[in-house]
Each structure stands twice: as C-alpha cells, then as structure tokens.
Protein backbone atom coordinates (compact mmCIF):
# COMPACT_ATOMS: atom_id res chain seq x y z
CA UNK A 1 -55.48 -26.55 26.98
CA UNK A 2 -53.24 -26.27 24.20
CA UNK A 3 -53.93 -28.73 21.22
CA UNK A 4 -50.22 -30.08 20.18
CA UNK A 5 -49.87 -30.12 16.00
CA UNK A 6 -47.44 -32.84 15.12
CA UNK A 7 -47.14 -31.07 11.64
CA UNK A 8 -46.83 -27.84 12.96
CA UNK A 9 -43.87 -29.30 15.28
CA UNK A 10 -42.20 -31.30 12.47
CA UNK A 11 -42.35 -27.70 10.60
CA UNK A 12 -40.51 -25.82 13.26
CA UNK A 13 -38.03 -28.97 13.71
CA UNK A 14 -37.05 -28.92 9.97
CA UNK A 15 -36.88 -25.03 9.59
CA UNK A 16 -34.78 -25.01 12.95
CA UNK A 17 -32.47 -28.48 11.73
CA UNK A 18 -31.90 -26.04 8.02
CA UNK A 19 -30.91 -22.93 10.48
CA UNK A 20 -28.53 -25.33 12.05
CA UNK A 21 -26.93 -26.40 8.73
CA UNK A 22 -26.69 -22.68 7.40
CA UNK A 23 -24.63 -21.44 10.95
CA UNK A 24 -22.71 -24.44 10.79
CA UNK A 25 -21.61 -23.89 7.55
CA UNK A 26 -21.32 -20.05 7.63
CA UNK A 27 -19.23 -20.46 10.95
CA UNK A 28 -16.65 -23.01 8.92
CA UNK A 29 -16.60 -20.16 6.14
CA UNK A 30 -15.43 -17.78 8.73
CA UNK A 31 -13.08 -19.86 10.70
CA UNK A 32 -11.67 -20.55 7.03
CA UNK A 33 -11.49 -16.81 5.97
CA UNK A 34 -9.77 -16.25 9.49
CA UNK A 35 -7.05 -18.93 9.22
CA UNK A 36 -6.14 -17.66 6.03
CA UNK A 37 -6.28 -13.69 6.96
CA UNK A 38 -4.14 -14.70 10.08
CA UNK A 39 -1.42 -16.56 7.63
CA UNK A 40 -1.85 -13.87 5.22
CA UNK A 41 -0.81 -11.55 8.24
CA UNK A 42 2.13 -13.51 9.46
CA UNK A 43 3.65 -13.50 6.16
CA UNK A 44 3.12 -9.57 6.03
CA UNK A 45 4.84 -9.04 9.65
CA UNK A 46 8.04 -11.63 8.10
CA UNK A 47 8.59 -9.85 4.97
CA UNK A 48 7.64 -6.27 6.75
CA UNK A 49 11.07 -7.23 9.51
CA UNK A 50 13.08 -8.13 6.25
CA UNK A 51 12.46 -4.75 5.39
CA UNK A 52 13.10 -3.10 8.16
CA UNK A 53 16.09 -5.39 8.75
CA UNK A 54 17.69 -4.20 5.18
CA UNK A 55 16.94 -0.59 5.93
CA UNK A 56 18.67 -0.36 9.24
CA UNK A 57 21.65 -2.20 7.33
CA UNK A 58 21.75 0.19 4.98
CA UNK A 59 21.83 2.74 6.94
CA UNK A 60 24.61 1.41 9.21
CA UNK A 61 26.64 0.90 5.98
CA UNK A 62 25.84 4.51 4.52
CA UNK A 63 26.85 5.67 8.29
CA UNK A 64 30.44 3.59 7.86
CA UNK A 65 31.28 4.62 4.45
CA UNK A 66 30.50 8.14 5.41
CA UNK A 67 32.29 8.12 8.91
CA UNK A 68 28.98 9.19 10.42
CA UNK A 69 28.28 8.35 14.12
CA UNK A 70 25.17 6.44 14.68
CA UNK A 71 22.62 9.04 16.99
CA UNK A 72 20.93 6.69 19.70
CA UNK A 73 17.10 6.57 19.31
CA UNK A 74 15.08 7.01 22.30
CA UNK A 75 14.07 2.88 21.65
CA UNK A 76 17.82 2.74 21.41
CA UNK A 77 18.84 3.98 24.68
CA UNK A 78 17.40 1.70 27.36
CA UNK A 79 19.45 3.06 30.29
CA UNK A 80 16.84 5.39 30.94
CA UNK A 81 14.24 3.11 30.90
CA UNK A 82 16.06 0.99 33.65
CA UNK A 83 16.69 4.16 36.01
C-alpha cells in the first residue's frame, strides 16, 4: 500500500496551479500577437487593392490617350469558363 504525502501532493498541486498560470498567460500573448497580425494583414490586403486599383486605372487611361485596345486577360474572359 501506497503511503499518501500531503506535502508531496501540495508540491505537485502548486507546481501544476504555476503551469496553469504560465499557459494561460502565454495563450493570451498569442491570441494577442494573432489579433494584431490578422489586422496588420487586413490593412495590407486594403492598401495592396488600392494599388492594384490605381494600376489598372492607369493603364486604362495610358490605353485611351494612346488609342490602344484593351487585350482580354484569360481572368478577363469568362465566356469560356461558362462553356
């Protein structure tokens, strides 16, 4: 039969109770760092479509001003992706 040691158990209890505290507040570090890389990443994807926007504008206007046709791109022409 096993002899129980109350100060062994108390041991364990506190060392697993500080364990606790350092996950808990590891994991609210990480959700933290996450929120802000997600935000970080939405505001890279907005200003990255502003670009994009203003390039395909400028393109359209360099294609008016020099009577250029616009060439469909294959993500242009979706009449072959409905056939």
């Amino acid at each position: 039969m096993t002899v129980f040691d109350i100060d062994t158990f108390e041991r364990r209890i506190s060392e697993l109770v500080r364990a606790y505290e350092t996950l808990r507040a590891d994991h609210e570090a990480l959700v933290a760092t996450h929120a802000d890389e997600v935000r970080r990443n939405e505001d890279v994807r907005s200003r990255l479509a502003h670009v994009i926007e203003r390039i395909r504008a400028l393109e359209a206007e360099t294609q008016t001003e020099t009577g250029i046709a616009t060439r469909p791109t294959d993500a242009d022409d979706t009449s072959r992706a409905s056939s």
